[in-house]
Protein backbone atom coordinates (compact mmCIF):
# COMPACT_ATOMS: atom_id res chain seq x y z
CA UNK A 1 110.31 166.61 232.15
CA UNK A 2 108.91 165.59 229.06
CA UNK A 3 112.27 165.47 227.71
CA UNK A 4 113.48 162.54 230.52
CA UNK A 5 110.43 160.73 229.70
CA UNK A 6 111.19 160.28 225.88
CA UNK A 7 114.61 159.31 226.77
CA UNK A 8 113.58 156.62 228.97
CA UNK A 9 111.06 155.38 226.62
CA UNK A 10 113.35 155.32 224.56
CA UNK A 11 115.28 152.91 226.30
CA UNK A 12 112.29 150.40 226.60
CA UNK A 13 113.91 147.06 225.30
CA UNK A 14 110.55 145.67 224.75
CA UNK A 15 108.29 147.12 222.49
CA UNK A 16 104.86 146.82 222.01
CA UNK A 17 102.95 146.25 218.62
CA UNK A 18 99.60 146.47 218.03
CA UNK A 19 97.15 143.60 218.98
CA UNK A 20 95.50 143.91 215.32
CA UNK A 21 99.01 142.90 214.18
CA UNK A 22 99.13 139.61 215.85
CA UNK A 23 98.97 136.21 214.34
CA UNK A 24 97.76 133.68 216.44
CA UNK A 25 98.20 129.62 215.20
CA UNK A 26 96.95 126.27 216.68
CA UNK A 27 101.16 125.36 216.48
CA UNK A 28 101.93 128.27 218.59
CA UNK A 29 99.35 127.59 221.25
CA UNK A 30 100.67 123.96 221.12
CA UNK A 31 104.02 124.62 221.90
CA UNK A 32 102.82 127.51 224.37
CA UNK A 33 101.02 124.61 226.56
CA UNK A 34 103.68 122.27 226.50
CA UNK A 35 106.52 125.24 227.82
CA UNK A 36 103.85 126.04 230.52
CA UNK A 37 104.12 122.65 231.93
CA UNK A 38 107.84 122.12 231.30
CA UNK A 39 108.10 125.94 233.33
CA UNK A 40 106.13 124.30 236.05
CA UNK A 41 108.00 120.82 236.71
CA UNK A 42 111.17 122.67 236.21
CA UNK A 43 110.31 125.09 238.59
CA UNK A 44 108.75 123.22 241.35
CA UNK A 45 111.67 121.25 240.93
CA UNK A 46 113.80 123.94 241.87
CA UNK A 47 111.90 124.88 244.70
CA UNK A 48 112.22 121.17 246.26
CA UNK A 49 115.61 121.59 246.12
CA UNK A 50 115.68 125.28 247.41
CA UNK A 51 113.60 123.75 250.60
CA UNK A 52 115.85 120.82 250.97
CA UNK A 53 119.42 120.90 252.43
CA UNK A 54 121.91 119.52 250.25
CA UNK A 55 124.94 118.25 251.26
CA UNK A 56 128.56 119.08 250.01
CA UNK A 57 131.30 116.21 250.48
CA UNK A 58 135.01 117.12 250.76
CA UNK A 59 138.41 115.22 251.20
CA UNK A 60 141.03 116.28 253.66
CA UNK A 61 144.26 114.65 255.07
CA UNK A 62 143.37 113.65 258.44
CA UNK A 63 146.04 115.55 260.71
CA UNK A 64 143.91 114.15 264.35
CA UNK A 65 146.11 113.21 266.81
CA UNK A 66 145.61 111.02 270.41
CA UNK A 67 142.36 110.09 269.22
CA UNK A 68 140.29 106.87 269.76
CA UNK A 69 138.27 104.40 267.88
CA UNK A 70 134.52 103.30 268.97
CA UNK A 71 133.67 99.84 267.46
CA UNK A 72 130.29 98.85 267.85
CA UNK A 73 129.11 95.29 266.72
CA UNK A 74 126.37 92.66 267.41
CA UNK A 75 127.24 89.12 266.13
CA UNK A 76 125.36 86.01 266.25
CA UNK A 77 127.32 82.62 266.65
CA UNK A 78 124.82 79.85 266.14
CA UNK A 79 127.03 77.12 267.27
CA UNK A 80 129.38 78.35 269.55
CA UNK A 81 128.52 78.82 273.60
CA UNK A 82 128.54 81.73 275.45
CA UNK A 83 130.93 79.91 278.23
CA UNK A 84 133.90 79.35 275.68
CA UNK A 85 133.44 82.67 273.71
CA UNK A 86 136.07 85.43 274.59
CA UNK A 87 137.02 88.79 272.38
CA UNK A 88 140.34 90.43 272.19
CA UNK A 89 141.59 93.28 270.69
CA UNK A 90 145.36 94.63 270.00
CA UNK A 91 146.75 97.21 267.67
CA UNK A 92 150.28 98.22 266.37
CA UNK A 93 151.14 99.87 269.35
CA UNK A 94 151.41 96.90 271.54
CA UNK A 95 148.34 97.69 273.77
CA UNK A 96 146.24 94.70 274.23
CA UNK A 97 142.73 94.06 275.86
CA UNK A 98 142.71 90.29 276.30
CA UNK A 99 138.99 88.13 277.19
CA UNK A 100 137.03 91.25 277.31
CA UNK A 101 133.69 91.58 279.26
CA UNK A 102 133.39 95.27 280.12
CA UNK A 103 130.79 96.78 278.05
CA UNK A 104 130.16 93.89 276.19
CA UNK A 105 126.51 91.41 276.58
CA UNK A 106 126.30 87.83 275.87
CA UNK A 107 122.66 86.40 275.21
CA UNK A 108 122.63 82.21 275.07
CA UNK A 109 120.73 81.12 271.92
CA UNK A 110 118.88 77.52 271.59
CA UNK A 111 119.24 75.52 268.61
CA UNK A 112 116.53 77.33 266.50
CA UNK A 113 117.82 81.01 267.70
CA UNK A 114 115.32 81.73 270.75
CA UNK A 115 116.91 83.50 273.57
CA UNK A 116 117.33 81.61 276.75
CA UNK A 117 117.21 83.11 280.27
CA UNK A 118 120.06 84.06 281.72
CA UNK A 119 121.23 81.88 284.73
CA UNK A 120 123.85 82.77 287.39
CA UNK A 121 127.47 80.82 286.76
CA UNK A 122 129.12 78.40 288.78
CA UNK A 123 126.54 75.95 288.26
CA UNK A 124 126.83 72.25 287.05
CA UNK A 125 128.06 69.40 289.24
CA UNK A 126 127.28 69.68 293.03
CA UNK A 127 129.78 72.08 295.17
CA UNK A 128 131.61 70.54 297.28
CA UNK A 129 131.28 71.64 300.91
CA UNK A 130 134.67 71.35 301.90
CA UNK A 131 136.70 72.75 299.63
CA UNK A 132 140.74 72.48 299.14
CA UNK A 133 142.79 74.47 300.43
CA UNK A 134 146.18 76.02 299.15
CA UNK A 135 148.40 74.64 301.80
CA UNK A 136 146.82 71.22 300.76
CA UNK A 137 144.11 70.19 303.36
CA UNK A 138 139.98 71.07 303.53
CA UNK A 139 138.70 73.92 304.69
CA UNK A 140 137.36 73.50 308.07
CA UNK A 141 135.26 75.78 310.49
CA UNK A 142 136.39 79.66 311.46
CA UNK A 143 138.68 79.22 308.78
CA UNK A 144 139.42 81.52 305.72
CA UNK A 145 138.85 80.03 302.61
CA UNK A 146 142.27 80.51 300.30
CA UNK A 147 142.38 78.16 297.34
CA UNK A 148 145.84 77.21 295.23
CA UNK A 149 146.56 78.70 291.99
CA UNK A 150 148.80 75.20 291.09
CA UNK A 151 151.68 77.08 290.31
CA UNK A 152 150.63 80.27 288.93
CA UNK A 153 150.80 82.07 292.03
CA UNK A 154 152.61 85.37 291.75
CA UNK A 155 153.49 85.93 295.13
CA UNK A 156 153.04 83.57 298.00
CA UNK A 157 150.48 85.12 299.15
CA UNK A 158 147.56 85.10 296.15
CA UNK A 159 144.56 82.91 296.31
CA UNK A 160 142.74 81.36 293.65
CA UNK A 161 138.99 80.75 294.86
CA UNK A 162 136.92 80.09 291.64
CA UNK A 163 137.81 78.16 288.58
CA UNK A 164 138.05 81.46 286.55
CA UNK A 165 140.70 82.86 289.06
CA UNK A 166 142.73 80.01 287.77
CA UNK A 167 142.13 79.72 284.62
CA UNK A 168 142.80 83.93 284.85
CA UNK A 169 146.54 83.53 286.95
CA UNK A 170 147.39 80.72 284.36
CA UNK A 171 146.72 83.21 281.08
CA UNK A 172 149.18 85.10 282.98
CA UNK A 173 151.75 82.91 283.40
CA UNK A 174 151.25 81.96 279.61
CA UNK A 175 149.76 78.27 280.71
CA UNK A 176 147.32 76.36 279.43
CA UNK A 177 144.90 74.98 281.52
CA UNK A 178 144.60 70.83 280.11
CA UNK A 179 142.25 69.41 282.46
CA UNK A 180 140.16 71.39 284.44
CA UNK A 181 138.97 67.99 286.43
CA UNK A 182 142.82 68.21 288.01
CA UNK A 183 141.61 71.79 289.71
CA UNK A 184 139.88 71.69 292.62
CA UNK A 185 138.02 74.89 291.67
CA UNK A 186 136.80 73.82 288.55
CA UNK A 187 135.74 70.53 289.18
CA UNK A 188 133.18 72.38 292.28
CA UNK A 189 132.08 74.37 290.08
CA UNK A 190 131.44 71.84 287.77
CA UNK A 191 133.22 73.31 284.14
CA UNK A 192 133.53 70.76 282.17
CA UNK A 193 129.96 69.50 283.36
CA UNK A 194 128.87 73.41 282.62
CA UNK A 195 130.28 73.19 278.66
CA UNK A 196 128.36 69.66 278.01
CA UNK A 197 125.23 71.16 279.25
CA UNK A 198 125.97 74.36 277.07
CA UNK A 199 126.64 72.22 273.84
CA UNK A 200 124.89 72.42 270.56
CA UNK A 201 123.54 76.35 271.99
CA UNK A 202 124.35 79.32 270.33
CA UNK A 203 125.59 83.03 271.48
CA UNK A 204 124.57 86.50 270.66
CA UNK A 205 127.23 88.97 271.80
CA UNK A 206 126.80 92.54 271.39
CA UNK A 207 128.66 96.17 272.55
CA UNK A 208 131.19 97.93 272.00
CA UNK A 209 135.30 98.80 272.09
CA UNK A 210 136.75 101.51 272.85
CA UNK A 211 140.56 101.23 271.01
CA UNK A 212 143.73 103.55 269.97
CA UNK A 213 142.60 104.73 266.43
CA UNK A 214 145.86 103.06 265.00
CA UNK A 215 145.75 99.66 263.22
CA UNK A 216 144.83 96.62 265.03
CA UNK A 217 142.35 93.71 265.49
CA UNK A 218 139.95 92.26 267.28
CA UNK A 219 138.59 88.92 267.16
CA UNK A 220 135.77 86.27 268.33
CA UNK A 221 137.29 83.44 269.26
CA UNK A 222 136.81 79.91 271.77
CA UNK A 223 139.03 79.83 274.76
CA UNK A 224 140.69 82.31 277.24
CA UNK A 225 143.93 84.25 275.36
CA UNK A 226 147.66 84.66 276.51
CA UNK A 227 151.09 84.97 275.21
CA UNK A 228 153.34 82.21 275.40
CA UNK A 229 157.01 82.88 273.39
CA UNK A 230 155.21 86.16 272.57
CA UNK A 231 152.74 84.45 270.60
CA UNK A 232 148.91 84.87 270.90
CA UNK A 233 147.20 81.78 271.64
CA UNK A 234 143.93 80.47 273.13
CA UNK A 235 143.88 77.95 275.58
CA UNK A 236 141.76 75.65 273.44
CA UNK A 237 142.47 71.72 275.61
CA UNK A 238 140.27 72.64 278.61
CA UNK A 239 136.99 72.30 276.15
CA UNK A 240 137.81 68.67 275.22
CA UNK A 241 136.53 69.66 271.86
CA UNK A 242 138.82 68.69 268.34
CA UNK A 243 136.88 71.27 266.25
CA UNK A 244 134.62 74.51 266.19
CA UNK A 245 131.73 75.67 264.46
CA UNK A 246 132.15 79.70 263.76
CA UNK A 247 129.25 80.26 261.52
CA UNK A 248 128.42 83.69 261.97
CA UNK A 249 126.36 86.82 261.32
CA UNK A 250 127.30 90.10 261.64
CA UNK A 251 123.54 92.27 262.64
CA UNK A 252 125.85 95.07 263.23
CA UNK A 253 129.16 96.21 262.66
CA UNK A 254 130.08 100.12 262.90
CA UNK A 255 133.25 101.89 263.46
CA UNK A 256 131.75 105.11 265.03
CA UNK A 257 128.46 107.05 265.55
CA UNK A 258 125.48 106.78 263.05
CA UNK A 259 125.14 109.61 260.48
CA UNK A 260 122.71 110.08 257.73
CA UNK A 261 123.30 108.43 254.89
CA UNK A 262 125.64 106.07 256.14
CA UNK A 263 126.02 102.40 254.71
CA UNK A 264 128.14 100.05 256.62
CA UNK A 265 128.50 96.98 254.10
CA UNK A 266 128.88 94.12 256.99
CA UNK A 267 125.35 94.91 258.47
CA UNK A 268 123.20 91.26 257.75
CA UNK A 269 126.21 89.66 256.62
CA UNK A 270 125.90 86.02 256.95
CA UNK A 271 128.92 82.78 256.54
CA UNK A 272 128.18 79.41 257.27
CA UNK A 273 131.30 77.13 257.64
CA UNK A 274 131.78 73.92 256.37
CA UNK A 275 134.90 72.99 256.69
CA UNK A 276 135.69 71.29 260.05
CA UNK A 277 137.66 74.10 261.10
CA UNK A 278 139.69 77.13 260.10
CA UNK A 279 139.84 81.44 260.63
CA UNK A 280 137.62 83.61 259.15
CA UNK A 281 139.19 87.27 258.20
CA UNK A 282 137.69 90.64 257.54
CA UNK A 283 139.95 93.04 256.39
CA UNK A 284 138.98 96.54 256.46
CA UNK A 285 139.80 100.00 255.84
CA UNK A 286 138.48 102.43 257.72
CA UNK A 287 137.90 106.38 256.45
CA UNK A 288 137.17 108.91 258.90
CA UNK A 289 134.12 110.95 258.08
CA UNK A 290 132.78 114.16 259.55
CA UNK A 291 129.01 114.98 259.10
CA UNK A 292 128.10 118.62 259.91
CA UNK A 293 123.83 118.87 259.39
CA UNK A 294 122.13 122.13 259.16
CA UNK A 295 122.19 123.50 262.28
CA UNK A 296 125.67 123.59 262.59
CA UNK A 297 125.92 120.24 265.09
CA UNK A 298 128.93 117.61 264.04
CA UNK A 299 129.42 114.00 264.19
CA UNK A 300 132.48 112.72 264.15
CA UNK A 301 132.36 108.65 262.88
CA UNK A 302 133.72 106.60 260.59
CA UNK A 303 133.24 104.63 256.86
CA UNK A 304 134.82 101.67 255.99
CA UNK A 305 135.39 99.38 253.10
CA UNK A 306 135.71 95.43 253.70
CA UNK A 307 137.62 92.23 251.92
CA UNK A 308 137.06 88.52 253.54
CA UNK A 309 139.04 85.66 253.35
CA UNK A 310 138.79 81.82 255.15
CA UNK A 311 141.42 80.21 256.04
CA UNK A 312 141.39 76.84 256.70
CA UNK A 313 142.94 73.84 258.49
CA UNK A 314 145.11 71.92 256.19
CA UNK A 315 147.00 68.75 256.51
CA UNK A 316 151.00 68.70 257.46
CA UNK A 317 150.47 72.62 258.64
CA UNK A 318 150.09 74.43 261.99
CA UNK A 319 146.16 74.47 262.56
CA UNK A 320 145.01 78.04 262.36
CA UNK A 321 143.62 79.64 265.53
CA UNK A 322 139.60 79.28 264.69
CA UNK A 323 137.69 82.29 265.32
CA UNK A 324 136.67 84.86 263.45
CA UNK A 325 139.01 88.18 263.18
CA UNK A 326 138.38 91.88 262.17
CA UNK A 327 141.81 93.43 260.78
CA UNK A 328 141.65 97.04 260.84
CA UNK A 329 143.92 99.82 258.86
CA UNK A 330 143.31 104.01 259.11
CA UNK A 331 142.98 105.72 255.73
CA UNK A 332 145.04 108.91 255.96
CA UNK A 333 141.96 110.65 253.81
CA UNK A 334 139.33 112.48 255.74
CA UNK A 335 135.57 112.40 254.45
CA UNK A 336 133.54 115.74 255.22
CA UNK A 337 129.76 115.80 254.45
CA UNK A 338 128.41 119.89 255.01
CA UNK A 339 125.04 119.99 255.11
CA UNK A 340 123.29 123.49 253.83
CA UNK A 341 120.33 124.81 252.15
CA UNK A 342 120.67 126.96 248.70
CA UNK A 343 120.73 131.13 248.92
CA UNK A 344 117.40 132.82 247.74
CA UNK A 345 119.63 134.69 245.58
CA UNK A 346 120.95 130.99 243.72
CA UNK A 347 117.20 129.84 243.47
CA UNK A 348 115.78 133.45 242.38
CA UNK A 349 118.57 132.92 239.32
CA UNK A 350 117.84 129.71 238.73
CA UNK A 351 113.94 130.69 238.32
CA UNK A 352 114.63 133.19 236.27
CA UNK A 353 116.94 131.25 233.61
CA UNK A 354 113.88 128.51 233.11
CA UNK A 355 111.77 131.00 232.71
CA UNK A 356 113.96 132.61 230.10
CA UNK A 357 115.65 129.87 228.83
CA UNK A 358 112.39 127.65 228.22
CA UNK A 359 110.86 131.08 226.66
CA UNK A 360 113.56 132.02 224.03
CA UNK A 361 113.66 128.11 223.34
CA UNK A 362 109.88 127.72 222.69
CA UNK A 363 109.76 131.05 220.99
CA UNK A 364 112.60 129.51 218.61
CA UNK A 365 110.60 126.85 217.57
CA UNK A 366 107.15 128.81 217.11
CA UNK A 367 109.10 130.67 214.98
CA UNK A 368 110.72 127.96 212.78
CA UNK A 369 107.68 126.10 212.73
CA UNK A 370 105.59 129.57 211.69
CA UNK A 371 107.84 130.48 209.10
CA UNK A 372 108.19 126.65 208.03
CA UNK A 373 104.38 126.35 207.24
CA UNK A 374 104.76 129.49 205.65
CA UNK A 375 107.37 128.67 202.77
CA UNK A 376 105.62 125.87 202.43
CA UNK A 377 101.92 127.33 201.96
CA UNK A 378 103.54 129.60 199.26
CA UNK A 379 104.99 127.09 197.07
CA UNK A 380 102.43 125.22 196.62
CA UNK A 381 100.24 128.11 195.96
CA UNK A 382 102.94 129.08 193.29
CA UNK A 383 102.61 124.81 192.57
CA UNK A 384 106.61 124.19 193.13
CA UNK A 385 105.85 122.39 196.41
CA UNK A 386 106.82 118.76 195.56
């Protein structure tokens, strides 16, 4: 037995010497304090980040398939009414969502940005109580009210009974609707009368689309859409107006859920126009991004990146559509953000080389320092210290 313990104090790779042997200095207690507190922050450092989770970011080709695109926004148009405002969206694919409204809320805004109450439409001039009828004459007792479309009937049966039914069979047809006095509909309802009282307000709009996640665009713009030639247009002549204001600011913009630590660069973004008229563009590329926290629960969203560019009116050209106008693009690149906290194993070796590394470091310089003042001591007891 004896025999094992020599051995294994023989292996003892730190020895001991004798306290009478030691030489304590005021340099060595110095240096001693100042690796104590460097030990400390460094560890306690460590351990913030051994509490914390920390989050690992990877790029992958995006191989998703049949999937769709959420695009949240929330846009203020100071000068332009809620009654002439209309979004659209399109993509590569040919789909098209023309004068939206589902999902989507319109607040009217007074000159100086207050929110005014909401009132029921259709009001204006006085109704009339008689109104026209498609086969030409008034509508008179026990009889079923069926108004004309003018022409944009598509079978011979349809009735148009409001100004918007109209206005709607006409974007069909690829018509513009001129003068909305010439409509029976309209002029009872009082439209024209409707957009005068509306003038000078403004128009917060805010919700969300739901599109193919291919490229596309959607876009804020005066005026109900159609095609005409295969062209998208707005039918701009029923406002009686030769210009419009689309100052804007973007409050929101977000293609996708939230997730922490997301920055979405159009959020506050503000553009006041001053030329009489023109189109506004955002172009943007947008990254797909999967955040994953802690407890294992995913988020699938989206970044994006942003470039804008005005376009305006100018003389002897075709008059740009005014609005303003998000164009969209997919990045074939996949962003994935992992969120998970450190092993006790990787912080218990982390500890371990400060404690060693700031020991053998200070220990280093005690030593240089000791032997330093040493040297030096002896020449100038031997007077060659110069």
């Amino acid at each position: 037995m004896d025999g094992i313990m020599n051995k294994l104090r023989n292996l003892d790779a730190y020895p001991k010497i004798n306290e009478d042997f030691y030489s304590r200095t005021l340099s060595g207690g110095l240096i001693t304090l100042v690796s104590s507190v460097v030990m400390f922050l460094l560890f306690f450092s460590e351990l913030r980040l051994y509490l914390h989770a920390v989050t690992e970011t990877k790029l992958v080709v995006d191989t998703s398939r049949g999937e769709t695109l959420r695009i949240n926004f929330d846009i203020t148009f100071p000068a332009l009414a809620c009654s002439i405002l209309s979004v659209d969206a399109m993509d590569i694919s040919g789909e098209q969502h023309l004068d939206v409204i589902h999902d989507i809320t319109k607040k009217r805004l007074d000159a100086h940005g207050n929110v005014i109450e909401s009132r029921p439409d259709g009001i204006g001039a006085p109704k009339i109580e008689k109104p026209l009828q498609r086969h030409g004459g008034r509508l008179e007792h026990n009889e079923t009210y069926c108004g004309s479309c003018y022409g944009a009937e598509a079978a011979d049966d349809d009735c148009c009974n409001s100004c918007e039914d109209v206005r709607e069979a006409y974007r069909k047809k690829g018509w513009a609707v001129s003068n909305p006095d010439l409509i029976d509909q309209c002029k009872r309802e009082g439209f024209l009368q409707k957009i005068k009282d509306e003038d000078g307000e403004g128009c917060n709009i805010y919700g969300f689309l739901e599109v193919n996640k291919v490229a596309g665009n959607f876009h804020f713009a005066p005026g109900k859409s159609f095609q005409q030639s295969g062209v998208h247009v707005h039918d701009l002549l029923a406002f009686q107006k030769e210009s419009f204001n689309i100052s804007h600011k973007i409050n929101r913009l977000a293609f996708g859920d939230f997730f922490p630590g997301v920055v979405n660069p159009l959020d506050s973004v503000q553009w006041t126009q001053e030329q009489p008229s023109g189109m506004y563009q955002y172009f943007i590329k947008v990254v797909p991004t999967v955040y994953t926290d802690v407890s294992g629960h995913t988020i699938q969203s989206n970044q994006f990146s942003v470039t804008e560019h005005f376009k305006g009116a100018e003389i002897g050209r075709l008059q740009s559509l005014p609005g303003v106008f998000f164009f969209y693009d997919l990045s074939p690149i996949k962003v994935t953000f992992t969120e998970q906290h450190v092993s006790f194993l990787h912080f218990l070796t982390n500890v371990c080389a400060i404690v060693g590394g700031v020991f053998t470091v200070s220990g280093i310089l005690d030593s240089f320092i000791y032997h330093g003042q040493k040297a030096i001591k002896k020449k100038m007891e031997i007077g060659k210290f110069s």
